[in-house]
Protein backbone atom coordinates (compact mmCIF):
# COMPACT_ATOMS: atom_id res chain seq x y z
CA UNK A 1 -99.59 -50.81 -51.64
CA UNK A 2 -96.30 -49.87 -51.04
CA UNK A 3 -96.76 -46.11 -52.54
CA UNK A 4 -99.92 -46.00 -49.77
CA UNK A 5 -97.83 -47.19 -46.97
CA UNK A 6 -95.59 -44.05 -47.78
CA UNK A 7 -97.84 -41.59 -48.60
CA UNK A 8 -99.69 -41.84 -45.60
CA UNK A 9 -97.17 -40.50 -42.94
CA UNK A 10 -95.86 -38.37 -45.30
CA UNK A 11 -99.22 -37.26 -46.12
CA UNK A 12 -100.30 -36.94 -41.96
CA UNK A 13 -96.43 -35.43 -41.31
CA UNK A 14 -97.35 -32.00 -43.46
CA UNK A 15 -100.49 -31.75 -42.11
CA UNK A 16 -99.42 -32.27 -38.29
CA UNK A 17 -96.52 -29.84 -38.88
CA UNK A 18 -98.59 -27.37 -40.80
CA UNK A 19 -101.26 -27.67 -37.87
CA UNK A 20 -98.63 -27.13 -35.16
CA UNK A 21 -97.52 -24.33 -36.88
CA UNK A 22 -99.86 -22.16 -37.34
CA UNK A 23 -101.49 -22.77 -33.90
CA UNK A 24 -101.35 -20.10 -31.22
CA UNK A 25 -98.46 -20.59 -28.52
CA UNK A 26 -100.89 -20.28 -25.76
CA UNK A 27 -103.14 -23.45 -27.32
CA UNK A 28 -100.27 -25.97 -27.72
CA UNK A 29 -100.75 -28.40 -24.95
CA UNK A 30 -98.09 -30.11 -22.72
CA UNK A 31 -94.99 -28.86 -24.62
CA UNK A 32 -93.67 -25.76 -26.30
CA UNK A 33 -94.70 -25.28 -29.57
CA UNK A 34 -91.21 -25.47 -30.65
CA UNK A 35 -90.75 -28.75 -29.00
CA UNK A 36 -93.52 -30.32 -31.30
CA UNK A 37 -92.42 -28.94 -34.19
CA UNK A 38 -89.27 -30.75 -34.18
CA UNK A 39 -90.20 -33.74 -32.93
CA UNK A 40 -92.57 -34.15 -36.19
CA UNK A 41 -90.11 -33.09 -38.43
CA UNK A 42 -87.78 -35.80 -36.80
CA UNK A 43 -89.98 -38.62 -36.22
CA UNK A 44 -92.74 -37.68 -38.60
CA UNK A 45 -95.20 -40.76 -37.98
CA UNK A 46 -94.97 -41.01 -34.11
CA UNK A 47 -94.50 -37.43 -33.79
CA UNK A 48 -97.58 -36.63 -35.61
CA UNK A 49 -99.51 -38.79 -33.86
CA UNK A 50 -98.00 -37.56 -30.53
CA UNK A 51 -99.48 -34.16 -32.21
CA UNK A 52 -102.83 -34.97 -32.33
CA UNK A 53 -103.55 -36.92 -29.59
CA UNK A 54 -101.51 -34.83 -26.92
CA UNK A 55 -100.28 -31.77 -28.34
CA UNK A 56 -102.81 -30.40 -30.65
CA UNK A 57 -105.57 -27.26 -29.23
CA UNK A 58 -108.72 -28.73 -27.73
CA UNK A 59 -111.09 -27.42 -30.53
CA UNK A 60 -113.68 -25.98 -28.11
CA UNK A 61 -114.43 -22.73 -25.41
CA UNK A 62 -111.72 -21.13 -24.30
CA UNK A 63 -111.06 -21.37 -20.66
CA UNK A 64 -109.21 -18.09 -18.89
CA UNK A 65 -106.44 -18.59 -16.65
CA UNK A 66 -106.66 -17.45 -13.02
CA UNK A 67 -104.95 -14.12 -14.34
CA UNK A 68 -107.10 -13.74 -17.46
CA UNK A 69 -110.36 -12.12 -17.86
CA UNK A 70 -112.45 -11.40 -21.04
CA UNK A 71 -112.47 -7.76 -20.93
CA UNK A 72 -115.05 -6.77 -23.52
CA UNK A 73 -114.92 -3.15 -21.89
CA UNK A 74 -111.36 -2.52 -23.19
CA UNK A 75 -110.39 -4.42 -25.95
CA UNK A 76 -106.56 -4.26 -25.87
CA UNK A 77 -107.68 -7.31 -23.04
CA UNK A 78 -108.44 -9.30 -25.99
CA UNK A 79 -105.33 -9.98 -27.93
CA UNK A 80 -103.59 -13.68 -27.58
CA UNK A 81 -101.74 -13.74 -24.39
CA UNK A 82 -103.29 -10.11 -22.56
CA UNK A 83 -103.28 -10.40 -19.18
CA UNK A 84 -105.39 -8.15 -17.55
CA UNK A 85 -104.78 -6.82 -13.90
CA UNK A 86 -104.34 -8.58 -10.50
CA UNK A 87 -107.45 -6.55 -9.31
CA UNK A 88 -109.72 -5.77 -12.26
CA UNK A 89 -111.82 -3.30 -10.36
CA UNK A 90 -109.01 -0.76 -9.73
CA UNK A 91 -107.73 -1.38 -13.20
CA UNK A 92 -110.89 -0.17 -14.28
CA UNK A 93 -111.08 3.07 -12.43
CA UNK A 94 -107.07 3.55 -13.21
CA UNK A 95 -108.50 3.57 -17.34
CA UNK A 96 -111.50 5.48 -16.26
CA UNK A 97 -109.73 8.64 -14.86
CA UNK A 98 -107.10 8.33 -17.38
CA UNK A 99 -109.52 8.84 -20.10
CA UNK A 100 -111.38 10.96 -17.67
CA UNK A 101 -107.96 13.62 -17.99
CA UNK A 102 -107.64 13.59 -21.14
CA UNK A 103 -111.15 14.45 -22.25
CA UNK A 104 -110.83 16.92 -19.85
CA UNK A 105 -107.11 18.01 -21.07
CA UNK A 106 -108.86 18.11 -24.56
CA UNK A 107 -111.65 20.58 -23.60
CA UNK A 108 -109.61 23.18 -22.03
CA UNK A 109 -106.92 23.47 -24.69
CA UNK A 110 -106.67 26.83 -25.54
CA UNK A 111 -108.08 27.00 -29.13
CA UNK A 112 -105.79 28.76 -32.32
CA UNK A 113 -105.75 32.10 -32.17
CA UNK A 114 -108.18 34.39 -34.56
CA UNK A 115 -106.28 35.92 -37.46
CA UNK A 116 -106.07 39.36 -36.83
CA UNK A 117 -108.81 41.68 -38.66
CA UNK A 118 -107.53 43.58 -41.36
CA UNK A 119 -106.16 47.07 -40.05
CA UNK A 120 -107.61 50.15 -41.09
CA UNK A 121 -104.97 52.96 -40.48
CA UNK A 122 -106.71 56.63 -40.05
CA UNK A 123 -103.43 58.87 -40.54
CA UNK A 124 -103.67 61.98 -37.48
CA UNK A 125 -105.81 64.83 -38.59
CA UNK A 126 -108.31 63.31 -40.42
CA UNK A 127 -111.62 64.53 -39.91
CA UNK A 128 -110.62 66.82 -37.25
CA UNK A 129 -110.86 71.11 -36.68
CA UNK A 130 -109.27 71.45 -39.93
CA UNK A 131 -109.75 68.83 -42.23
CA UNK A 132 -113.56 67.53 -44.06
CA UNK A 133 -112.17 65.97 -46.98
CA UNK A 134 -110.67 62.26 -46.38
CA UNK A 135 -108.79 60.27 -49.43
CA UNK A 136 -109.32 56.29 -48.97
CA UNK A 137 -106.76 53.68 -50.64
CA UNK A 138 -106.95 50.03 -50.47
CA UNK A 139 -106.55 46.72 -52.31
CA UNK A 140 -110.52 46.05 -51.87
CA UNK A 141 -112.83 46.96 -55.01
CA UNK A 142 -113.15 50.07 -55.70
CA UNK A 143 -117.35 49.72 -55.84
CA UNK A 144 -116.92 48.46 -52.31
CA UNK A 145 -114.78 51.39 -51.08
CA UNK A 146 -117.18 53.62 -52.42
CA UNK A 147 -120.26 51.77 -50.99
CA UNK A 148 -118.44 51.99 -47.50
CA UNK A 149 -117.62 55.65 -47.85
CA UNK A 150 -121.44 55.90 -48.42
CA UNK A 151 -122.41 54.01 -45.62
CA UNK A 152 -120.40 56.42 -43.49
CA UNK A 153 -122.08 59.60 -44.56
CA UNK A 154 -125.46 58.05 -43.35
CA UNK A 155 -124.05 57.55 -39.98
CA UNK A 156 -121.67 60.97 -40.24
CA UNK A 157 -124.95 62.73 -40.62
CA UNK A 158 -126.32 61.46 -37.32
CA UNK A 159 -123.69 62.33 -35.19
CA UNK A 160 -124.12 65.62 -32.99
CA UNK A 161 -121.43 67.95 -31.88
CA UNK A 162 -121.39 66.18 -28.78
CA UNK A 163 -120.28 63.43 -30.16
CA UNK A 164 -123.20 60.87 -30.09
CA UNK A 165 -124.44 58.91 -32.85
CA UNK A 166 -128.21 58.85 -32.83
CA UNK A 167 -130.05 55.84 -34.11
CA UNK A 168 -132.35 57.51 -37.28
CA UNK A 169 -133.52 60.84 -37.99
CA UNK A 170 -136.57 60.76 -35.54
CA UNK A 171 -133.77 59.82 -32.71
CA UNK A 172 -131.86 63.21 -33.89
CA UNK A 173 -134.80 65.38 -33.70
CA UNK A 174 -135.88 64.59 -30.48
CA UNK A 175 -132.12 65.03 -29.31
CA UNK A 176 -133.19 68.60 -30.71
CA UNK A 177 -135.70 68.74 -28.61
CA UNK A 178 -134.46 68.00 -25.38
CA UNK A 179 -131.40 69.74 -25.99
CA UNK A 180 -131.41 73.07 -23.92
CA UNK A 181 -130.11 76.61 -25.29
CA UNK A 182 -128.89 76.74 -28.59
CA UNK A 183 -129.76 73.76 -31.02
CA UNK A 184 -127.54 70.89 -31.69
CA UNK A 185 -124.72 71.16 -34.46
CA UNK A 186 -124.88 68.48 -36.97
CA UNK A 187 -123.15 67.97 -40.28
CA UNK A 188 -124.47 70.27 -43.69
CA UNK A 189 -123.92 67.18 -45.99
CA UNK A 190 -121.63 64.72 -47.31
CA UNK A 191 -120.40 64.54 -50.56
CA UNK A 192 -120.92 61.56 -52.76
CA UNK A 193 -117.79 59.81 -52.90
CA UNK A 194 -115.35 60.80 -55.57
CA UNK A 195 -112.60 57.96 -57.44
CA UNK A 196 -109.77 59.65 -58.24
CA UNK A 197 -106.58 57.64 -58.96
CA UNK A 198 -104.89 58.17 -55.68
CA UNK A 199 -108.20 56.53 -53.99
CA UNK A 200 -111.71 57.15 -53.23
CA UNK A 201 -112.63 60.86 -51.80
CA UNK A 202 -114.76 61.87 -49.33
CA UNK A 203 -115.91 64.51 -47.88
CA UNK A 204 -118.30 65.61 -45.07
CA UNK A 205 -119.18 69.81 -44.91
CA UNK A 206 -118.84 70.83 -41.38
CA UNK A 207 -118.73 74.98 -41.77
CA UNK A 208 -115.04 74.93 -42.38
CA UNK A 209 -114.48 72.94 -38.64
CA UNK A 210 -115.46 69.53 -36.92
CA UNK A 211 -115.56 69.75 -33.11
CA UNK A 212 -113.18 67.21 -31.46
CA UNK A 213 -116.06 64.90 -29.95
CA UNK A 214 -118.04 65.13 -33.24
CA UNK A 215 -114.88 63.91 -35.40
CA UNK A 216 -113.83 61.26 -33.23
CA UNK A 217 -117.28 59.73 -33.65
CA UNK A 218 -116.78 60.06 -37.29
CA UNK A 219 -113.40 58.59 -37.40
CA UNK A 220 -114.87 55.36 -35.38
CA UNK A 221 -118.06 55.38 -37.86
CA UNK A 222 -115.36 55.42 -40.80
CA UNK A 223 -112.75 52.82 -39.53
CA UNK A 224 -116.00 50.28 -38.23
CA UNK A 225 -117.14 50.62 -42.34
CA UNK A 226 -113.88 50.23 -43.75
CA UNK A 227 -113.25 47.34 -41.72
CA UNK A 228 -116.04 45.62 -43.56
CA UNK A 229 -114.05 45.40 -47.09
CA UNK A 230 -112.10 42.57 -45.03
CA UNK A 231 -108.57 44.24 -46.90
CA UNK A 232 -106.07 46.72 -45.09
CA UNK A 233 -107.10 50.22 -46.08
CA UNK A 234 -105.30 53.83 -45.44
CA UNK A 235 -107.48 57.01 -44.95
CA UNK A 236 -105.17 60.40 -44.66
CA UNK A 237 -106.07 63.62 -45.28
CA UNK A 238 -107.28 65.04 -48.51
CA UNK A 239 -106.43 69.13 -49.46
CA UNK A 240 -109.53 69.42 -51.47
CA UNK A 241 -108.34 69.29 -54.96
């Protein structure tokens, strides 16, 4: 009987204190939390039932001060002890245009710049009065700079002395035809490209002498299908042999 009689508010003392505890600060009735806690540990029996009968959380709804609001809309309302805003409307719009600026901070960021293409140098003199025969080096594939250099000599033969670039071979006749006086100079051929071991060759057959108009067309044709190998290339001049 006597072990009962002292296991009892021993028993009730660890469980009031344990309850008082871990309640929330903002629960605890009538005192500090603080406040309860010692007065179980010092007068565990009368203390503890102090606890539960006037200290311990009503175990039911929770009722909102007259500055508290349950703010589902933003949930940082809804951590122990939030107070939301003396005027809940304004609050509202204040959070509304914030996030309003920064979505609208977020779309007119100025996206990363584009790497920078690969450059495709043309040395001076290429393709010009003087000069049919082109040498291309780069780090791309040699099958690749071939297939470009190929690809160019289907354009190069479309281009006129003046300069244009006509679509097909049907396009290029009826330039012919509409030209007046003498007919329209085009290339003789191109050559099928040649790898040698300071690059791949090329060479277009002009009668000795590409008009200035016609070989800056070319040189634009050349650089827009070397650009393609996605590698830096370098075209200069070629002598021929």
């Amino acid at each position: 009987m006597r072990i009962v009689l002292f296991l009892v508010p021993l028993v009730l003392g660890i469980y009031c204190l344990v309850d008082a505890i871990t309640s929330r600060d903002d629960q605890v009735r009538h005192l500090q939390k603080t406040w309860w806690v010692l007065l179980i540990l010092f007068f565990p029996f009368v203390g503890s039932i102090a606890w539960l009968v006037a200290g311990r959380p009503q175990r039911g709804p929770r009722h909102h001060g007259p500055h508290q609001q349950s703010a589902s809309a933003y949930p940082e309302y809804d951590r122990p002890g939030r107070f939301a805003a003396a005027d809940p409307a304004a609050d509202e719009e204040f959070l509304r245009k914030v996030r309003e600026r920064a979505e609208s901070q977020r779309r007119t960021a100025k996206p990363e710049p584009a790497p920078a293409p690969p450059e495709v140098v043309i040395d001076e003199g290429v393709l010009d009065a003087e000069s049919e025969s082109f040498l291309v080096s780069s780090a791309a594939p040699e099958s690749a700079v071939v297939a470009a250099v190929r690809r160019a000599n289907d354009r190069f033969m479309l281009v006129d002395e003046l300069g244009r670039e006509h679509a097909d071979g049907a396009a290029l006749d009826a330039a012919f035809e509409a030209h007046d006086g003498e007919d329209l100079y085009t290339p003789n051929y191109t050559a099928e490209p040649i790898v040698t071991d300071a690059g791949v060759r090329g060479y277009v057959d002009c009668k000795g002498g590409i008009d200035p108009a016609m070989g800056e067309t070319m040189r634009r044709i050349l650089r827009e299908e070397l650009r393609k190998l996605g590698a830096t290339v370098h075209v200069r001049e070629h002598d021929g042999t």
